[in-house]
PDB file of N, CA and C in Angstrom:
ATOM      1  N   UNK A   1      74.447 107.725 110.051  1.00  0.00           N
ATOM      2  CA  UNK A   1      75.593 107.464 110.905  1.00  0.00           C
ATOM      3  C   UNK A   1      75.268 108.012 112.292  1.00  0.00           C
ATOM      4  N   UNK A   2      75.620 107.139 113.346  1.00  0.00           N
ATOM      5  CA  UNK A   2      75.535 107.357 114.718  1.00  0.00           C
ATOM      6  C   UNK A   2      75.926 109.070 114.791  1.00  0.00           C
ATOM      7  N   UNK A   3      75.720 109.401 116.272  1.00  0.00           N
ATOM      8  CA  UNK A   3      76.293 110.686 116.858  1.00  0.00           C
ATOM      9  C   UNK A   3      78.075 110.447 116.938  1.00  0.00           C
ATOM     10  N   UNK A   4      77.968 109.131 117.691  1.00  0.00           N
ATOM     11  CA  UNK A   4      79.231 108.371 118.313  1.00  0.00           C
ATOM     12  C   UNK A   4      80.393 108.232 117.259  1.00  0.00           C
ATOM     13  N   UNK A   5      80.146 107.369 116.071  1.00  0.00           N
ATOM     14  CA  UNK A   5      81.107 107.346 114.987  1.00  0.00           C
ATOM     15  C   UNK A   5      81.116 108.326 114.475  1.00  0.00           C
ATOM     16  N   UNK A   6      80.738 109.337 113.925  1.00  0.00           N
ATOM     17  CA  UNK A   6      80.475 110.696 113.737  1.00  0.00           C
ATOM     18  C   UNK A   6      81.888 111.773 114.093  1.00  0.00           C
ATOM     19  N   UNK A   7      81.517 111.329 115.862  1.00  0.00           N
ATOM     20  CA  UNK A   7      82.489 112.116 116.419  1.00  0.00           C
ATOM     21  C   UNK A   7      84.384 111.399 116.493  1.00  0.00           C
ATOM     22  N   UNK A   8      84.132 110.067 116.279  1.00  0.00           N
ATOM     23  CA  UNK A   8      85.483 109.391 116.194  1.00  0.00           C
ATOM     24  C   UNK A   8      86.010 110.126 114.451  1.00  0.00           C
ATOM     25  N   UNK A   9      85.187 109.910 113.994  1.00  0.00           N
ATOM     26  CA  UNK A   9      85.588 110.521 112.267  1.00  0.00           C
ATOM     27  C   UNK A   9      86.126 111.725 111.836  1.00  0.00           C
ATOM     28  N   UNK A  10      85.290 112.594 112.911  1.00  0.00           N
ATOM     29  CA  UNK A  10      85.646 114.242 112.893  1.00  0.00           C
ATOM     30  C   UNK A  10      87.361 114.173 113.741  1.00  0.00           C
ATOM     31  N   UNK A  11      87.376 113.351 115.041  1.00  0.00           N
ATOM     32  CA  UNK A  11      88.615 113.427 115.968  1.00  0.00           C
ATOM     33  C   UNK A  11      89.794 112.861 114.781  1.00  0.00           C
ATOM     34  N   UNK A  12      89.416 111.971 114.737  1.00  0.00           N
ATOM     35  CA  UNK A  12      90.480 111.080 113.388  1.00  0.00           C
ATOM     36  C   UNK A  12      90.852 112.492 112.166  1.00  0.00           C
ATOM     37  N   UNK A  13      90.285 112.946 111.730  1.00  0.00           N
ATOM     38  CA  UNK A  13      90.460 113.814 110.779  1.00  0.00           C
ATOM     39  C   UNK A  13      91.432 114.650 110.927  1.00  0.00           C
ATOM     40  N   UNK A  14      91.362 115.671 112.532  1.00  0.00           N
ATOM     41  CA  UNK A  14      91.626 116.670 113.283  1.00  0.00           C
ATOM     42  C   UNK A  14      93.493 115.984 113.271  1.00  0.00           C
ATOM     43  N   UNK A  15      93.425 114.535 113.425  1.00  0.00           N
ATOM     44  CA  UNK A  15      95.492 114.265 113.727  1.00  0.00           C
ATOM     45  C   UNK A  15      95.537 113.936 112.344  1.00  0.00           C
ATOM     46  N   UNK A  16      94.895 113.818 110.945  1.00  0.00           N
ATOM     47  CA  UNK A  16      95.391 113.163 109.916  1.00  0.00           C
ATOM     48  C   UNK A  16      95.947 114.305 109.189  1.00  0.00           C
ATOM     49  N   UNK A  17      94.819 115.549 108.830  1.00  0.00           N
ATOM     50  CA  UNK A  17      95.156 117.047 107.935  1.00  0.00           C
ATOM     51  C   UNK A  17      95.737 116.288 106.785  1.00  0.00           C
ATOM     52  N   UNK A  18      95.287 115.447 106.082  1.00  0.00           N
ATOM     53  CA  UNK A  18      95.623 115.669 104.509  1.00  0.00           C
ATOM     54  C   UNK A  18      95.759 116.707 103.913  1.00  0.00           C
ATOM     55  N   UNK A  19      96.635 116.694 102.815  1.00  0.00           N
ATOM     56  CA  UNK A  19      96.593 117.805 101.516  1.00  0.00           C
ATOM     57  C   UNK A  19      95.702 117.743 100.292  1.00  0.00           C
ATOM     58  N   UNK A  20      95.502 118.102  99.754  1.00  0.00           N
ATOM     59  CA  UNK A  20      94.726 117.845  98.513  1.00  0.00           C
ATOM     60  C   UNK A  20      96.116 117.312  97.697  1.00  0.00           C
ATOM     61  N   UNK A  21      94.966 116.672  96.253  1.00  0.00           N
ATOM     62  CA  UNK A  21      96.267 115.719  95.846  1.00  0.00           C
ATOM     63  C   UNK A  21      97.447 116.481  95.086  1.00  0.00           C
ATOM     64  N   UNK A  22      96.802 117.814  94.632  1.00  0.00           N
ATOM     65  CA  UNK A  22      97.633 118.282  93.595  1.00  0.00           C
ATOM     66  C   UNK A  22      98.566 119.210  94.211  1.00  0.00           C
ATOM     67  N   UNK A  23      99.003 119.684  95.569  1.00  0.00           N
ATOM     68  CA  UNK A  23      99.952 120.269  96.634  1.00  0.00           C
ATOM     69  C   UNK A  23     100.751 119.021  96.932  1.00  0.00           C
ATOM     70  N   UNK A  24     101.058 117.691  96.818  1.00  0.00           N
ATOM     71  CA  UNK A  24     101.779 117.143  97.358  1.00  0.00           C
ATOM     72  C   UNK A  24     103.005 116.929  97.605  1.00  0.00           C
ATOM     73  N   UNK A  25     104.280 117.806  96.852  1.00  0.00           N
ATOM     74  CA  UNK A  25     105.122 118.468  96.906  1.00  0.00           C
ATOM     75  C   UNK A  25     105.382 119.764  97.875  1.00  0.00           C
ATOM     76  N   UNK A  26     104.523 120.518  98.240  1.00  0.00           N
ATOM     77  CA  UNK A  26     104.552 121.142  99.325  1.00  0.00           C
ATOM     78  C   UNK A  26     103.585 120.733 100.188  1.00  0.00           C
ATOM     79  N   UNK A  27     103.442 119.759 100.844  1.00  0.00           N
ATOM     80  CA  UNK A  27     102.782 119.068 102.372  1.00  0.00           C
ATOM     81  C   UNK A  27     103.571 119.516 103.604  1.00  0.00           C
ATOM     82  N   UNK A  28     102.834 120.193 104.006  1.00  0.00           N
ATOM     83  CA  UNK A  28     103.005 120.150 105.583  1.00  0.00           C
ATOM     84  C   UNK A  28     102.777 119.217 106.525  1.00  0.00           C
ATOM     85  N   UNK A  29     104.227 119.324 107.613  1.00  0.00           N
ATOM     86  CA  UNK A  29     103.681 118.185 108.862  1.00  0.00           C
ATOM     87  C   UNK A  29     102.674 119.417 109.446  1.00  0.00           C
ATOM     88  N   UNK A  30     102.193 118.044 109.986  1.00  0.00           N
ATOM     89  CA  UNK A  30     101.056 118.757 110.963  1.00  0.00           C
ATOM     90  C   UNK A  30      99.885 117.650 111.851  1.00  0.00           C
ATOM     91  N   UNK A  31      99.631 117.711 113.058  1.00  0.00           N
ATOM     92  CA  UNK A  31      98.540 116.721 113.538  1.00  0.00           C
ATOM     93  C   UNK A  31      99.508 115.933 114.613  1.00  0.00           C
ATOM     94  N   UNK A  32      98.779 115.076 115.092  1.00  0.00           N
ATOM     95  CA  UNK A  32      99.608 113.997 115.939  1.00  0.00           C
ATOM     96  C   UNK A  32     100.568 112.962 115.298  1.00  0.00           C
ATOM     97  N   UNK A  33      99.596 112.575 114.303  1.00  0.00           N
ATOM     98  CA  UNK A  33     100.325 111.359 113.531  1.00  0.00           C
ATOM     99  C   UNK A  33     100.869 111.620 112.319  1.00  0.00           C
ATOM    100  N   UNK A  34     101.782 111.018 112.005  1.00  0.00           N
ATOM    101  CA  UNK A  34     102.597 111.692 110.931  1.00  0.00           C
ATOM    102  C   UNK A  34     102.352 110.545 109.642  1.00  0.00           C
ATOM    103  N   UNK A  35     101.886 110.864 108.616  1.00  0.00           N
ATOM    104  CA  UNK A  35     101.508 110.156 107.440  1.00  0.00           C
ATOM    105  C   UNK A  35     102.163 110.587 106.526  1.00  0.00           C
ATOM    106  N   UNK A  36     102.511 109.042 105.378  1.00  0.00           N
ATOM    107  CA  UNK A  36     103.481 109.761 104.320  1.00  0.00           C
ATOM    108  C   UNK A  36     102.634 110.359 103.196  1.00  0.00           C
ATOM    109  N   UNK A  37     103.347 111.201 102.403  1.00  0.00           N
ATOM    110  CA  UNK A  37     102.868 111.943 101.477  1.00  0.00           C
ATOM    111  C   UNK A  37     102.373 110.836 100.341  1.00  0.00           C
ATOM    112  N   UNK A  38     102.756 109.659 100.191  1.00  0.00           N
ATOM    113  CA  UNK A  38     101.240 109.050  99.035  1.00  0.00           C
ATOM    114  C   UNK A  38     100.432 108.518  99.766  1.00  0.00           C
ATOM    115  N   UNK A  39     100.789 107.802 101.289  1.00  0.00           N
ATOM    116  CA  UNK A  39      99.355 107.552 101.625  1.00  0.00           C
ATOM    117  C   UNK A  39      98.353 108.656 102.111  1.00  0.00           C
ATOM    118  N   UNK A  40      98.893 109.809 102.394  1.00  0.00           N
ATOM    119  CA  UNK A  40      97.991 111.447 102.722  1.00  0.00           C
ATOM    120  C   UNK A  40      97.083 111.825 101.028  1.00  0.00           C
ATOM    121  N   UNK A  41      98.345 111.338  99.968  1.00  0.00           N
ATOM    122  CA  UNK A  41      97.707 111.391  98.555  1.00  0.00           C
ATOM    123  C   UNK A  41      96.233 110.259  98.482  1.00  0.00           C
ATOM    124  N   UNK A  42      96.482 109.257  99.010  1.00  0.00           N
ATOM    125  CA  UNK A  42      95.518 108.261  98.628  1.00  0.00           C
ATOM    126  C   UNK A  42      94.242 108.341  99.164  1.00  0.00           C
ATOM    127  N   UNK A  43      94.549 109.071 100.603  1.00  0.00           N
ATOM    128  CA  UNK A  43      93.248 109.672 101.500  1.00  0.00           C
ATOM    129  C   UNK A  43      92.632 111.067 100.560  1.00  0.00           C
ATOM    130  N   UNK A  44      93.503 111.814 100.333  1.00  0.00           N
ATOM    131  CA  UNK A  44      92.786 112.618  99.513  1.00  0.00           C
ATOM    132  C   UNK A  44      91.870 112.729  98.465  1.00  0.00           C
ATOM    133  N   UNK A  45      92.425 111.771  97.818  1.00  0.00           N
ATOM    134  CA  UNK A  45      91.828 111.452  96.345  1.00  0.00           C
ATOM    135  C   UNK A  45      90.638 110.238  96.328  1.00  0.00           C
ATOM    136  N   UNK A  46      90.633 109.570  97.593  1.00  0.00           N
ATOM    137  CA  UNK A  46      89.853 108.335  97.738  1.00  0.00           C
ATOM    138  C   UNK A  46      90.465 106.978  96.790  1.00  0.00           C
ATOM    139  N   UNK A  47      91.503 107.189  96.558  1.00  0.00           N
ATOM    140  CA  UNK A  47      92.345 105.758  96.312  1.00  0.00           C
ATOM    141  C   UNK A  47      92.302 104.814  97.392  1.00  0.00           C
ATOM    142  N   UNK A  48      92.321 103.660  96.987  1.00  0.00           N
ATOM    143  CA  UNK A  48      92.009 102.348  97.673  1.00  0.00           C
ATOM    144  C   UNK A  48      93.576 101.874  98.639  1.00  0.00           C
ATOM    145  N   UNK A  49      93.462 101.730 100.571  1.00  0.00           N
ATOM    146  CA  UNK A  49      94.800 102.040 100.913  1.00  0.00           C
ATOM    147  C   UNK A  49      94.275 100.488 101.695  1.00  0.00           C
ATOM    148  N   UNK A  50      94.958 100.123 101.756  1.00  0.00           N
ATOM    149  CA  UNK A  50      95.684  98.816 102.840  1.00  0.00           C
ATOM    150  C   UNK A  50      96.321  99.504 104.086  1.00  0.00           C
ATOM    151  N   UNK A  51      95.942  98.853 104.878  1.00  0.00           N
ATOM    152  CA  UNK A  51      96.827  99.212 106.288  1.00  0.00           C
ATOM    153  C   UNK A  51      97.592  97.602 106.538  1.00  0.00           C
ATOM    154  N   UNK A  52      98.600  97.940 106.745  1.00  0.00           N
ATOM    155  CA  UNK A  52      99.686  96.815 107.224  1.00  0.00           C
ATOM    156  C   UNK A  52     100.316  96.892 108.953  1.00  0.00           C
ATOM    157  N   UNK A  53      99.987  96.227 109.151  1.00  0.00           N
ATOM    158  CA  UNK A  53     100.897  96.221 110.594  1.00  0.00           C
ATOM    159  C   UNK A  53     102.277  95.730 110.622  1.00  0.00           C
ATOM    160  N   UNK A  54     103.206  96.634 111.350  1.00  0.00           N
ATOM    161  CA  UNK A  54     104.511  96.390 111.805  1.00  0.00           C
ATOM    162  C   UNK A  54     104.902  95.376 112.056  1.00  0.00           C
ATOM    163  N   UNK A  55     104.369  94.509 112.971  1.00  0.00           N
ATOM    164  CA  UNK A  55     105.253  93.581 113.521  1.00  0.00           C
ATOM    165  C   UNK A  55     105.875  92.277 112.910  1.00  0.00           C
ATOM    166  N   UNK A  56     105.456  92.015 111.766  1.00  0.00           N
ATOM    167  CA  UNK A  56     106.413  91.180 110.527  1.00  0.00           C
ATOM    168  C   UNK A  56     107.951  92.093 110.858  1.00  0.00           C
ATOM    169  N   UNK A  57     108.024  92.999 110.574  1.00  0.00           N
ATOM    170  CA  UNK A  57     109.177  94.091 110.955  1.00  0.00           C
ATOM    171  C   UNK A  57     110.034  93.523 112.533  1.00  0.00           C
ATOM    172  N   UNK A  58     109.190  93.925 113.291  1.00  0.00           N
ATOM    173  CA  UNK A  58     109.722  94.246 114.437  1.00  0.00           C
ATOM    174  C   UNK A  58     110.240  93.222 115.209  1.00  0.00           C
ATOM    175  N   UNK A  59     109.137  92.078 114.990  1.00  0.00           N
ATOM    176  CA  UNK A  59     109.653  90.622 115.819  1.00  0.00           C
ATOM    177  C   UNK A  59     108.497  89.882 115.245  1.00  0.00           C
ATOM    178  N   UNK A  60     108.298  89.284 113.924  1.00  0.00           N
ATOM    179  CA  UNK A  60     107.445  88.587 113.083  1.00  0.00           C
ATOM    180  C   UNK A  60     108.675  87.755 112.696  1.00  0.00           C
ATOM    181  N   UNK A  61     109.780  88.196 112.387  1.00  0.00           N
ATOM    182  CA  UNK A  61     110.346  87.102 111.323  1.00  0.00           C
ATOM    183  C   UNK A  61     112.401  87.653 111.461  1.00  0.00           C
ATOM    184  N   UNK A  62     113.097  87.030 111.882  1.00  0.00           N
ATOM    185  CA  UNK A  62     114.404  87.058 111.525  1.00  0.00           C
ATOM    186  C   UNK A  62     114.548  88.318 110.581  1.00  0.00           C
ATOM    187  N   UNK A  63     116.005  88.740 110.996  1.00  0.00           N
ATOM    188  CA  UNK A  63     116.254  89.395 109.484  1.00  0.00           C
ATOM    189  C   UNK A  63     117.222  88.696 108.795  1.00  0.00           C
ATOM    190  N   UNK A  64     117.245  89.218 107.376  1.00  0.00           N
ATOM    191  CA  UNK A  64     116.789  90.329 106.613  1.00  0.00           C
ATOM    192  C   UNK A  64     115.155  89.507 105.770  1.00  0.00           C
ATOM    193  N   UNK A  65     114.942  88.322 106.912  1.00  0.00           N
ATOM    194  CA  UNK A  65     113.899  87.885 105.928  1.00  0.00           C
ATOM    195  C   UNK A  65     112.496  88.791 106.349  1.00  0.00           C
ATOM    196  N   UNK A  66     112.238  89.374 107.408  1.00  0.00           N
ATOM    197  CA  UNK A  66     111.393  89.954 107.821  1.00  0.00           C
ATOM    198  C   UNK A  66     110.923  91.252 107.186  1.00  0.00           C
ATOM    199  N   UNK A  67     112.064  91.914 106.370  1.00  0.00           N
ATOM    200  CA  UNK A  67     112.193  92.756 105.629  1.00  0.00           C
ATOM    201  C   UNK A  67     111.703  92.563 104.537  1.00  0.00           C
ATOM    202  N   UNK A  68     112.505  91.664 103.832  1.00  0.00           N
ATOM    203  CA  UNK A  68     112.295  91.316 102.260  1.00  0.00           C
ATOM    204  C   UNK A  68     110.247  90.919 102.321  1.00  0.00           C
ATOM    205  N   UNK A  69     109.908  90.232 103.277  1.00  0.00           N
ATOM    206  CA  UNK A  69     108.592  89.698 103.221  1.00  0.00           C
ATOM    207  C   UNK A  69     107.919  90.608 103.295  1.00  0.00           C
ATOM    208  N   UNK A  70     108.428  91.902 104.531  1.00  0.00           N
ATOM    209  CA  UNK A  70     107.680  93.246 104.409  1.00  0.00           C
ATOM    210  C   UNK A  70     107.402  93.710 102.702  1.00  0.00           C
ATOM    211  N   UNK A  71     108.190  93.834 102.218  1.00  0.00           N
ATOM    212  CA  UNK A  71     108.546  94.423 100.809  1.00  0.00           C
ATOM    213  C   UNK A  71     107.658  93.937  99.894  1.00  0.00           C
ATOM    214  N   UNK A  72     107.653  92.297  99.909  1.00  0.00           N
ATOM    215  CA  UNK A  72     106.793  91.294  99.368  1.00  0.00           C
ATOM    216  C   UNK A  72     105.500  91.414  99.411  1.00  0.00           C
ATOM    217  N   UNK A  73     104.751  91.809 100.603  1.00  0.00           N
ATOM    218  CA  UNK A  73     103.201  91.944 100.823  1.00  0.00           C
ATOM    219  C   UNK A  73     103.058  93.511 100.287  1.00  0.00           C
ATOM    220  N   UNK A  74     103.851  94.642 100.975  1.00  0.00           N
ATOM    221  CA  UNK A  74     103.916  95.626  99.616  1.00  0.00           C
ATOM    222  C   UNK A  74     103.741  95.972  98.321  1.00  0.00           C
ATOM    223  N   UNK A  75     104.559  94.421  97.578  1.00  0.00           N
ATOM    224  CA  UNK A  75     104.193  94.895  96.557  1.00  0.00           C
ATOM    225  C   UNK A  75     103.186  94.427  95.784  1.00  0.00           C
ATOM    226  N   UNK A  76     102.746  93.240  96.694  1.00  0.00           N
ATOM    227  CA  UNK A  76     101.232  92.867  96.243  1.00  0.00           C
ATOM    228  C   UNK A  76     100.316  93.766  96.422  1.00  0.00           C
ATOM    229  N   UNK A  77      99.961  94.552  97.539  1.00  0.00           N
ATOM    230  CA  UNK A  77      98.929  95.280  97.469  1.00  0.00           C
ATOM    231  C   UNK A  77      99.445  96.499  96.542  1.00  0.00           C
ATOM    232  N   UNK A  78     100.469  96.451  95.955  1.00  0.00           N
ATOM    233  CA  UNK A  78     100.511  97.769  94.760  1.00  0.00           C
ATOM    234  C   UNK A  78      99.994  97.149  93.553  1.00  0.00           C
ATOM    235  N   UNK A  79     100.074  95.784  93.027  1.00  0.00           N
ATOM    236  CA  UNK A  79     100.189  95.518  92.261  1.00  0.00           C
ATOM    237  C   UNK A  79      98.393  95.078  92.051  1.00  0.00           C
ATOM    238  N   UNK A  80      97.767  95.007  93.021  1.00  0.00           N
ATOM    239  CA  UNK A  80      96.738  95.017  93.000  1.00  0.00           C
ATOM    240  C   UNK A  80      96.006  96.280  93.211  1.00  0.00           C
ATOM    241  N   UNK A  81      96.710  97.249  92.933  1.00  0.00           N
ATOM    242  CA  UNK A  81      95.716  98.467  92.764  1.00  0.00           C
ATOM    243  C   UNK A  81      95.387  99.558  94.001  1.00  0.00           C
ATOM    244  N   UNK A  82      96.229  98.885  94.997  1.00  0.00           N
ATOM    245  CA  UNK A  82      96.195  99.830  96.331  1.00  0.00           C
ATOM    246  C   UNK A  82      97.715 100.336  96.855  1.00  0.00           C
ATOM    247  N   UNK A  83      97.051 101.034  97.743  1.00  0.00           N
ATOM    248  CA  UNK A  83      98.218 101.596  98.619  1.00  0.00           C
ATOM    249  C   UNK A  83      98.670 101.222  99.504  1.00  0.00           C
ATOM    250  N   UNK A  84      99.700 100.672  99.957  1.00  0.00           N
ATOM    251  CA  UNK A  84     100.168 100.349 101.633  1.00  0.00           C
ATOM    252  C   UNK A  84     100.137 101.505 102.144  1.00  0.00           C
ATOM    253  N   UNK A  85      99.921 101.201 103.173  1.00  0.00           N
ATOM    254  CA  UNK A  85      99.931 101.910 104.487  1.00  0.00           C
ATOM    255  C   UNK A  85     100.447 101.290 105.530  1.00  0.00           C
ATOM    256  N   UNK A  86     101.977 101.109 106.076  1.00  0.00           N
ATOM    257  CA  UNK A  86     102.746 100.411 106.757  1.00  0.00           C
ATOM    258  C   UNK A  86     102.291 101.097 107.943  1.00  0.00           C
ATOM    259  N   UNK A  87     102.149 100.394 109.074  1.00  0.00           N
ATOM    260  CA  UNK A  87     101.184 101.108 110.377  1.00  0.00           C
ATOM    261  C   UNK A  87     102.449 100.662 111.613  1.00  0.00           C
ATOM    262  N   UNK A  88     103.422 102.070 111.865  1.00  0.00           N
ATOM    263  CA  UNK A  88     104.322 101.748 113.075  1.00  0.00           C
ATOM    264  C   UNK A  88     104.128 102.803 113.860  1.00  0.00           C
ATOM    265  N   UNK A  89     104.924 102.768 115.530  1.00  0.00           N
ATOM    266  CA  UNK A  89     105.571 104.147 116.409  1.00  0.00           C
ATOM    267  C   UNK A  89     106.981 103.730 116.179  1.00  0.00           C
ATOM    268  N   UNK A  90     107.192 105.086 115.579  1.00  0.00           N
ATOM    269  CA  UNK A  90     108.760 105.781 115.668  1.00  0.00           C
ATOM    270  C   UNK A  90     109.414 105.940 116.445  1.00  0.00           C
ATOM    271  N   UNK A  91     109.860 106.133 117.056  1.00  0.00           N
ATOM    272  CA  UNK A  91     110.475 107.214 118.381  1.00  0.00           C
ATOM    273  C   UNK A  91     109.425 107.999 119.041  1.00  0.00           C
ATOM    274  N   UNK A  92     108.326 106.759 119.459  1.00  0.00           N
ATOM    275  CA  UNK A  92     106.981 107.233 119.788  1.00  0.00           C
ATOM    276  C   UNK A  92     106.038 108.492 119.094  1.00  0.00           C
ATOM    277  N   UNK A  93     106.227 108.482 117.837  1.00  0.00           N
ATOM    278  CA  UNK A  93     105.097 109.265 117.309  1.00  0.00           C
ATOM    279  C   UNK A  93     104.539 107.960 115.957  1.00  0.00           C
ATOM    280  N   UNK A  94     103.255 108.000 116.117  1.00  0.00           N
ATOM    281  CA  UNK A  94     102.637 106.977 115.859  1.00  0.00           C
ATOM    282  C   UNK A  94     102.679 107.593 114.096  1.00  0.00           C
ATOM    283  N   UNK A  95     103.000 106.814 112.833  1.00  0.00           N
ATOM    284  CA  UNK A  95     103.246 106.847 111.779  1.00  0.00           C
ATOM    285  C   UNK A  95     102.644 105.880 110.783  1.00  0.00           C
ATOM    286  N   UNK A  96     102.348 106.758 109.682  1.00  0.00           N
ATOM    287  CA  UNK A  96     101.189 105.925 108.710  1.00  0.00           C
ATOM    288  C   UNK A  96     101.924 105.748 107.744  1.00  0.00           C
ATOM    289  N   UNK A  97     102.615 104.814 106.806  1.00  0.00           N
ATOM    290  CA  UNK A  97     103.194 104.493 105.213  1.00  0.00           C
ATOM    291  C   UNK A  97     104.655 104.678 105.779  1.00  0.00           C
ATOM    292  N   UNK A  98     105.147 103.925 105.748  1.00  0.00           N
ATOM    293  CA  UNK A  98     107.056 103.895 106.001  1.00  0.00           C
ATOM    294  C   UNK A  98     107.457 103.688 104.606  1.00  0.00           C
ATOM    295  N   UNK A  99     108.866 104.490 104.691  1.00  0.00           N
ATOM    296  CA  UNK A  99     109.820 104.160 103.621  1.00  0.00           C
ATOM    297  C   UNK A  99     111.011 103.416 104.076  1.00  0.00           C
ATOM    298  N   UNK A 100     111.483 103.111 103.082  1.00  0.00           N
ATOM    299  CA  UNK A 100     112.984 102.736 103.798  1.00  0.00           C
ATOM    300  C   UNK A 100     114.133 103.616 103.528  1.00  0.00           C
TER     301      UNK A 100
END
């Protein structure tokens, strides 16, 4: 591995601070970006995660159909063995796995 990706991997790490899997009941916030506690679980453990982008949500699709479809691609990638990872900004802090 490059010097270059190297150092993006180490920076990336530094805002993520996972827990190990078996603390996940007591997780701390911490870092820039705020990740939910199973996708912080799925990084830990090396479970297989999907990243999803927001904007089906935001201005992809009418509601409440934009929702329900969110939900829909959700639960395909569960059902296939991975994790979502819903990828939004909050109230400008950039956030990994949404709930509702």
């Amino acid at each position: 591995m490059d010097s270059a990706a190297l150092m993006r991997l180490t920076n990336l790490r530094r805002h993520l601070r996972p827990q190990p899997c078996s603390s996940s009941s007591q997780r701390q916030e911490g870092g820039l970006i705020k990740v939910s506690p199973e996708v912080a679980d799925a990084l830990s453990c090396g479970a297989p995660l999907v990243a999803l982008e927001s904007t089906i949500i935001s201005h992809g699709m009418p509601y409440p159909q934009n929702f329900e479809t969110a939900k829909e691609i959700e639960a395909i990638v569960r059902n296939k063995g991975a994790v979502p990872a819903t990828i939004a900004i909050l109230d400008g802090i950039p956030r990994i796995g949404l709930s509702t």
